[in-house]
Structure formats: C-alpha cells, structure tokens
N, C-alpha and C. Protein backbone atom coordinates (compact mmCIF):
# COMPACT_ATOMS: atom_id res chain seq x y z
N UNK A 1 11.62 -22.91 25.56
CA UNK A 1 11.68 -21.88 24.55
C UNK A 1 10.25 -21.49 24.19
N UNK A 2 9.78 -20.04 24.31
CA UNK A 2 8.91 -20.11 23.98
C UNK A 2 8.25 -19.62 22.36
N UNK A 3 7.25 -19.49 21.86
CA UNK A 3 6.56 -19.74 20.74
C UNK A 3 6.82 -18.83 19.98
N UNK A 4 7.11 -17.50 20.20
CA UNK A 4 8.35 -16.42 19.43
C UNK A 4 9.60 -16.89 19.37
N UNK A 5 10.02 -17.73 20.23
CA UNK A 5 11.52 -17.73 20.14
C UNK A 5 12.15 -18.55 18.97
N UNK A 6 10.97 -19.82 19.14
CA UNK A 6 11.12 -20.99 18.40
C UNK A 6 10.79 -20.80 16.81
N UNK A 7 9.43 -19.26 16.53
CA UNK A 7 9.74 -18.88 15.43
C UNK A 7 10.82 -18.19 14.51
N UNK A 8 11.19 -17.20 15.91
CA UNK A 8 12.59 -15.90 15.37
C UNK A 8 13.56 -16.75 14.96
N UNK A 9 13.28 -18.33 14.83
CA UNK A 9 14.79 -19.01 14.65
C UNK A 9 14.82 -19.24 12.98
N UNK A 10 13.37 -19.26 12.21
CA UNK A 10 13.21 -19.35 11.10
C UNK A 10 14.01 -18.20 10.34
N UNK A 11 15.56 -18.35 9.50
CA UNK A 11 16.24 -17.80 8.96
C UNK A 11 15.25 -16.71 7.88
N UNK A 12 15.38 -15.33 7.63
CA UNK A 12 15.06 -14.26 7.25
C UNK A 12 13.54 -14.16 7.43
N UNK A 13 12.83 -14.46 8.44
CA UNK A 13 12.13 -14.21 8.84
C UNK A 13 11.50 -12.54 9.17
N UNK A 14 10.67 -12.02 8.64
CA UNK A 14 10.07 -10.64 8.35
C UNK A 14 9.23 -10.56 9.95
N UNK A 15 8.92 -9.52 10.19
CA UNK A 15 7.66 -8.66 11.53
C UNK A 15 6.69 -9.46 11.20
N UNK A 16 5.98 -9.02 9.81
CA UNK A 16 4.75 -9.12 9.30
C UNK A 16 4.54 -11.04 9.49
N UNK A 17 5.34 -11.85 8.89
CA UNK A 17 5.78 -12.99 8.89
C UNK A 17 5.42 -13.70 10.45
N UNK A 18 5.80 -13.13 11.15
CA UNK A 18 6.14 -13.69 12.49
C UNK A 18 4.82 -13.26 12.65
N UNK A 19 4.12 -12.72 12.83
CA UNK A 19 2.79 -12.10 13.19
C UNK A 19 1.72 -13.15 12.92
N UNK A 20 1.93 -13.43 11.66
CA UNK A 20 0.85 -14.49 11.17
C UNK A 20 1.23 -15.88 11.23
N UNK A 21 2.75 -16.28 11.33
CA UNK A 21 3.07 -17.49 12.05
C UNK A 21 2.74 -17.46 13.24
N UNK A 22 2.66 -16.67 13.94
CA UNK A 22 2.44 -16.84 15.37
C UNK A 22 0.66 -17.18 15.75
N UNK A 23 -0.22 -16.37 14.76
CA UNK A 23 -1.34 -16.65 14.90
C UNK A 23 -1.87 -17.84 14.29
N UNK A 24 -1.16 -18.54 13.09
CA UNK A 24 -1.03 -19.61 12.23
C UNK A 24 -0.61 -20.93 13.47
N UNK A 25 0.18 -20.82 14.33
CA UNK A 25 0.65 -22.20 14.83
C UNK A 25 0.28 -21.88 16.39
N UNK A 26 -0.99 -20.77 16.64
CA UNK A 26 -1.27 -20.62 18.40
C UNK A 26 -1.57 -22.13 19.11
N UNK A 27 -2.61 -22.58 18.19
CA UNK A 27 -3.08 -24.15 18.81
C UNK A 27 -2.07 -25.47 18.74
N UNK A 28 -0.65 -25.21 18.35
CA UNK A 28 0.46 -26.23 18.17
C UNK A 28 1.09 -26.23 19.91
N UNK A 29 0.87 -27.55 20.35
CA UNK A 29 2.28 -27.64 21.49
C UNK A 29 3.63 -28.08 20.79
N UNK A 30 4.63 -27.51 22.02
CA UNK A 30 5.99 -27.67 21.74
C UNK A 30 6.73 -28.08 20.54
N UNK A 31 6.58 -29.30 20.56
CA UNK A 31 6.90 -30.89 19.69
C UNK A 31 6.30 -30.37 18.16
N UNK A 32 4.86 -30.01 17.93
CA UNK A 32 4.42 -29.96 16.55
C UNK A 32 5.08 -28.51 16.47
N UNK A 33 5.51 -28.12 17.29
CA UNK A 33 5.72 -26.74 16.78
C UNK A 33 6.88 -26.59 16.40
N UNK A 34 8.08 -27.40 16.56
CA UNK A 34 9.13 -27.87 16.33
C UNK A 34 9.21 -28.31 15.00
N UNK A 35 8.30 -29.05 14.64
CA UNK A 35 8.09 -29.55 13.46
C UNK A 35 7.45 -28.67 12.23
N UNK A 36 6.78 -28.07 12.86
CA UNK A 36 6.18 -26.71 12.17
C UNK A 36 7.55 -26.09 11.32
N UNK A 37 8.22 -25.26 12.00
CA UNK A 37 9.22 -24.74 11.93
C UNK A 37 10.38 -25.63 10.92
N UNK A 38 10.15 -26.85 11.05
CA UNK A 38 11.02 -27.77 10.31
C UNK A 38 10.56 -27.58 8.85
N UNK A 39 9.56 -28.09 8.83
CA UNK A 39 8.82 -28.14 7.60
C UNK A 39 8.67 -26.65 6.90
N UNK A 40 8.19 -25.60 7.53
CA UNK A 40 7.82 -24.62 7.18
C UNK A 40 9.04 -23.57 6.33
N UNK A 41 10.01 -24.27 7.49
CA UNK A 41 11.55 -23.58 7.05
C UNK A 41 12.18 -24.08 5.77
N UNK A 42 11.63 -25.14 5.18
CA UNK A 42 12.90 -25.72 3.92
C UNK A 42 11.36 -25.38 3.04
N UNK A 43 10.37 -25.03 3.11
CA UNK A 43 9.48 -24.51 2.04
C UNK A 43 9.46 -22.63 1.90
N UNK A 44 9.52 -22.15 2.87
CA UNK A 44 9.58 -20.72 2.57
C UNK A 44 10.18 -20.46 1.69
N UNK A 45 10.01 -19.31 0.89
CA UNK A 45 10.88 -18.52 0.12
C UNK A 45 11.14 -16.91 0.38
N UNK A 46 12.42 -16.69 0.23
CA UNK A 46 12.44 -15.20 0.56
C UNK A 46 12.41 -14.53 -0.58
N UNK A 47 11.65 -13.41 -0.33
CA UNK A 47 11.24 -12.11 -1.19
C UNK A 47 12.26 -11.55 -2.19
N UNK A 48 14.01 -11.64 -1.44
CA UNK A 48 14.75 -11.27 -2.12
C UNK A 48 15.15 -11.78 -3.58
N UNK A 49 15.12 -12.96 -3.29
CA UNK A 49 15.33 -14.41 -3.96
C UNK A 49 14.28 -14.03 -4.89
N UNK A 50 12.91 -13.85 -4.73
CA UNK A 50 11.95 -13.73 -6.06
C UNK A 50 12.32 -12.48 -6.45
N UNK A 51 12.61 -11.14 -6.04
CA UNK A 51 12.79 -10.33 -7.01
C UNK A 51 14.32 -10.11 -7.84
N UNK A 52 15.01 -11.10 -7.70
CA UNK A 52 15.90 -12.07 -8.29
C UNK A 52 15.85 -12.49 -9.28
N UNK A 53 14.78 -13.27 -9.15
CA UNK A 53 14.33 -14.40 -10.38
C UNK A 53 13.91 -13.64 -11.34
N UNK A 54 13.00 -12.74 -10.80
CA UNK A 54 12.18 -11.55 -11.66
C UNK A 54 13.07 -11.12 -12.68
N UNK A 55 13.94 -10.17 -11.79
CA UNK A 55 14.63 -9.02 -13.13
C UNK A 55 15.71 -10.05 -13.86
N UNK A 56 15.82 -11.65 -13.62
CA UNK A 56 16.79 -12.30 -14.40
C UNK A 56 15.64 -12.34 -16.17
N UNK A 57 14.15 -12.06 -15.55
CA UNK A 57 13.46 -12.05 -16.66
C UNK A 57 13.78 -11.34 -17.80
N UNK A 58 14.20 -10.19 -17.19
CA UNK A 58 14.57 -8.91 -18.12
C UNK A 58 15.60 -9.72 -19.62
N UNK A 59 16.52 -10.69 -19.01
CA UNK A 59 17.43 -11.11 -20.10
C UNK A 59 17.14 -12.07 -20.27
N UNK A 60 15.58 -12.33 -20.54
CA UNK A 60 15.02 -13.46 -21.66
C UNK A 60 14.73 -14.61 -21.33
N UNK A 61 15.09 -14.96 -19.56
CA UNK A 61 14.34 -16.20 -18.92
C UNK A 61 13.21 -16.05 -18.16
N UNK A 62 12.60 -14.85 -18.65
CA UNK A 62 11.09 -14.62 -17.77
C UNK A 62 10.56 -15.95 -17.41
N UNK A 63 9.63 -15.54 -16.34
CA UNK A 63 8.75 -16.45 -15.64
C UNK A 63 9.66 -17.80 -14.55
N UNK A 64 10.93 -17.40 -14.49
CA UNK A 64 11.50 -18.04 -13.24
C UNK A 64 10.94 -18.04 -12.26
N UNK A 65 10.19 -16.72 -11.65
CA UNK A 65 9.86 -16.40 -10.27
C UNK A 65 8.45 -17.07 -10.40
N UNK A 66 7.64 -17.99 -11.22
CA UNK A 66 6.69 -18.26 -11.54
C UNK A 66 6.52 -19.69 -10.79
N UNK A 67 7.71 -20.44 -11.47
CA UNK A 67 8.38 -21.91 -11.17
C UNK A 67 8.42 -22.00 -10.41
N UNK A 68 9.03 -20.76 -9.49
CA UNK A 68 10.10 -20.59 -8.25
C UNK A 68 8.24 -20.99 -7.23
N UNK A 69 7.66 -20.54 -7.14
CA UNK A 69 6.36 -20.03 -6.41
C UNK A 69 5.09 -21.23 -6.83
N UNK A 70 5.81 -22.15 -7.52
CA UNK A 70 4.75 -23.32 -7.80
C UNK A 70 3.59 -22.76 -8.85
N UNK A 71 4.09 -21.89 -9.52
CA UNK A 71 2.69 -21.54 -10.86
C UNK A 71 3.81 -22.01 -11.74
N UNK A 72 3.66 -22.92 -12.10
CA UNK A 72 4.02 -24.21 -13.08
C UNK A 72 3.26 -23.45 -14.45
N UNK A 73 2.28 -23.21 -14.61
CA UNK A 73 1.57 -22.62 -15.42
C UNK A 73 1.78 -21.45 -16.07
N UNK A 74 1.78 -20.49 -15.12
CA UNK A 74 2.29 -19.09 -15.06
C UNK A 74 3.68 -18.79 -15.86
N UNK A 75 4.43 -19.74 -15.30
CA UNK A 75 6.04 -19.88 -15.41
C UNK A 75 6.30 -20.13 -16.85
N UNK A 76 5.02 -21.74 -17.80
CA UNK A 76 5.26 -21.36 -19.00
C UNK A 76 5.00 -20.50 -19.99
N UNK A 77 4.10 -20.29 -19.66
CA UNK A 77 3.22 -18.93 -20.15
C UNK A 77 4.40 -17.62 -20.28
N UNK A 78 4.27 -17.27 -18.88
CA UNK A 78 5.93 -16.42 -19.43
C UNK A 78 7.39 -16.21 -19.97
N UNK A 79 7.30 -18.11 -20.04
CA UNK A 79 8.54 -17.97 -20.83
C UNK A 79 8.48 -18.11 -22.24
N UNK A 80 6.98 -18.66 -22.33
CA UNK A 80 6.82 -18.61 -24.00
C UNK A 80 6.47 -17.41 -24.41
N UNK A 81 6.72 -16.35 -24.10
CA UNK A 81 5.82 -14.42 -24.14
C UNK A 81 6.79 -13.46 -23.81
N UNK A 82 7.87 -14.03 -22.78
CA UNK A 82 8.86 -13.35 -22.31
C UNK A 82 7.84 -12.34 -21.75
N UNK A 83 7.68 -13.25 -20.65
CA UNK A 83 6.72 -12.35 -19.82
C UNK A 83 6.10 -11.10 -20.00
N UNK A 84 4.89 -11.75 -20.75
CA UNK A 84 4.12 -11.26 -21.78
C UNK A 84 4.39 -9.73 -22.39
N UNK A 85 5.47 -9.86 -22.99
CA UNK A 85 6.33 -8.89 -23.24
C UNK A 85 6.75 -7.59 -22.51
N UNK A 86 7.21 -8.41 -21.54
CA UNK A 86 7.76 -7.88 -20.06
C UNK A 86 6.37 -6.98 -19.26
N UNK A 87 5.52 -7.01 -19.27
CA UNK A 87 4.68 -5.98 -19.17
C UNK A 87 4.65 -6.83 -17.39
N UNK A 88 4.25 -8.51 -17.79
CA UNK A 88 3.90 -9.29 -16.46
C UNK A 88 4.99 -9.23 -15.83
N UNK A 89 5.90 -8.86 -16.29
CA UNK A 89 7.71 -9.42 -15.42
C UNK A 89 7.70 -7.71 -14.94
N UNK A 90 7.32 -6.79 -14.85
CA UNK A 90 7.32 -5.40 -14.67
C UNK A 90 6.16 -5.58 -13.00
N UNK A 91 4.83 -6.25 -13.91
CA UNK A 91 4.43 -6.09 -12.88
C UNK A 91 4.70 -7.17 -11.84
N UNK A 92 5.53 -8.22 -11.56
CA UNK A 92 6.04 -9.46 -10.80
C UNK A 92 7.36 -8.41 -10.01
N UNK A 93 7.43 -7.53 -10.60
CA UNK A 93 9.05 -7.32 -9.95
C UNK A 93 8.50 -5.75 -8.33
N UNK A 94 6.93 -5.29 -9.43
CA UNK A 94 6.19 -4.13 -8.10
C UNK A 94 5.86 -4.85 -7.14
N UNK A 95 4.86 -6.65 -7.50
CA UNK A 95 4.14 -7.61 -6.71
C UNK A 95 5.36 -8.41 -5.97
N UNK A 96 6.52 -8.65 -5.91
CA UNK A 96 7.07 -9.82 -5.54
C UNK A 96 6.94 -9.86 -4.28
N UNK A 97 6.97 -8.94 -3.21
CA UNK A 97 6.84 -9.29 -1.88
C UNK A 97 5.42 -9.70 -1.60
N UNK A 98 4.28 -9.24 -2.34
CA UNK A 98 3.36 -9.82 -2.22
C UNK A 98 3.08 -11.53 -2.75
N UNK A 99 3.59 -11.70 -3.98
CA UNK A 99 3.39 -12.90 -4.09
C UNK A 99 4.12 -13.67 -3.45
N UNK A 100 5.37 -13.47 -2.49
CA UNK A 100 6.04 -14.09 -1.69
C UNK A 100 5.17 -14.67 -0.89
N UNK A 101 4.46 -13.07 -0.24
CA UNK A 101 4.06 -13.60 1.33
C UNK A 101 2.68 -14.20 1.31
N UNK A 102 2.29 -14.39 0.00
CA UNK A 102 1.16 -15.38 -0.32
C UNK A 102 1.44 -16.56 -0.46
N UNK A 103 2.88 -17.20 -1.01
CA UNK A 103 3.21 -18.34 -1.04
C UNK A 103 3.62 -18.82 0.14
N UNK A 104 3.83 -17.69 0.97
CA UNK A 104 4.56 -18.55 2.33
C UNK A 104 3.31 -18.53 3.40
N UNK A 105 2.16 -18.09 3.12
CA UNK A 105 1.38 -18.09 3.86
C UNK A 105 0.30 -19.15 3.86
N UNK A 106 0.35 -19.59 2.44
CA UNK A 106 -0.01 -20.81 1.91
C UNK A 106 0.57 -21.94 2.15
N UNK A 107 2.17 -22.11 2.75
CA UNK A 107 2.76 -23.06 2.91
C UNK A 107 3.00 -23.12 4.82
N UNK A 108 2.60 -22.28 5.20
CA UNK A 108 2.43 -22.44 6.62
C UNK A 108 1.33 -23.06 6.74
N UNK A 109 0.27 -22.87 6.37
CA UNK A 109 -1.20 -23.60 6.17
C UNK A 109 -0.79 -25.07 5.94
N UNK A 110 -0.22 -25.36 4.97
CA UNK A 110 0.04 -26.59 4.85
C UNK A 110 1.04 -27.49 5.76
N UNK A 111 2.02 -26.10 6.04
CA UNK A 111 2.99 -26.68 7.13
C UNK A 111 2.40 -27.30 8.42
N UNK A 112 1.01 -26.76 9.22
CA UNK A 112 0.59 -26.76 10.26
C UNK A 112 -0.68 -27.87 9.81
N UNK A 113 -1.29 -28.15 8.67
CA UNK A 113 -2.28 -28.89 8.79
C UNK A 113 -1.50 -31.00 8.63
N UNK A 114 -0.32 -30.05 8.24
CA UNK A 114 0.81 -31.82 8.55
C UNK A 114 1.25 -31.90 9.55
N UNK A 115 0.93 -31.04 10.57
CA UNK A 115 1.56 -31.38 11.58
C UNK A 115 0.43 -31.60 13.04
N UNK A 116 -0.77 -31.09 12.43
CA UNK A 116 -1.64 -31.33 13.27
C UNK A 116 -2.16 -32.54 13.10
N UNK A 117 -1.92 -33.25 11.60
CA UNK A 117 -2.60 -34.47 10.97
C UNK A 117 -1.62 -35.61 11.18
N UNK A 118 -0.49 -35.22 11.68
CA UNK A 118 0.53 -36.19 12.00
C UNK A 118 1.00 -36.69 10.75
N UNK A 119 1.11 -36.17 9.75
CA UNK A 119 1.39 -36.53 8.06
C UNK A 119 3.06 -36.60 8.36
C-alpha cells in the first residue's frame, strides 16, 4: 500500500490535510507509517465537530471548542465571559477551520516525532 493510500484511510480526511501529511511523514517507512496513522487518527479533530462546539457557545457554554483543541486556558476564559461576550465565539465560529488545521497539524508533528523516537 502505498503512502497516499495508507493516508486516504484516515477517516474525514481533507486535500489540504493529505498534502501536508504526506509531506509531514515523507521520511517514515511502512511500519512507522502505520503507526503514524494510528496515533495521528484517534488525535485529529474534525472541523465540523469544532464549529459545533462553537455555535453550542451561542447558548451559554462558550469556549467548548477551546477544551476541545487543548487551550485549557482559552476554554476558561470563555466560559467565564461567555466568550468574551460572544464577540471571541463569533470570531471562533469565522476561524474554526483554521484553528482545526492548526491543531491537527500540531498533532501530526507530534504524531511523527513518536514514531520516529520509538515513544
């Protein structure tokens, strides 16, 4: 199988996504790349899913999509402000595919430096 194939298998997987996984895991053989994909797959998050979380802000649990994305910080901050009176939950709901594909691009990094480190 080769190194597209073994990515296209990662469930809702985007163009853009595959593009930079593919340039993200070039130096992986087979086996880590297998593992890549293991790991990489139960950490992703899809885009849909955060702009989800987002507009659940609207009815007063802002900063879900905060939690959701590992800003632990962020997350209380907006729920003690109601996302800072929706102004941040307005702008989380224009940004969410971006802050998606920053979190998942961040977690391929990590996905591939455990798998090159044998972690």
């Amino acid at each position: 199988m080769s190194n597209r194939n073994i990515l296209m298998s990662i469930h809702g997987i985007t163009p853009d996504e595959l593009m930079y996984l593919q340039h993200a895991t070039a130096s992986l053989n087979e086996e880590q790349l297998k593992n890549f994909v293991f790991l990489y797959g139960g950490k992703r998050k899809n885009a849909q899913d955060i702009l989800l979380f987002t507009l659940i802000g609207f009815l007063g649990f802002a900063g879900i999509q905060r939690f959701v994305l590992g800003q632990v910080a962020m997350g209380v901050i907006y729920f003690l402000t109601l996302g800072f009176c929706w102004i941040g939950t307005i702008v989380d709901l224009i940004n969410h595919k971006s802050m998606t594909d920053e979190y998942n691009q961040r977690m391929a990094r990590e996905a591939a430096m455990m798998v090159k480190g044998g972690f």
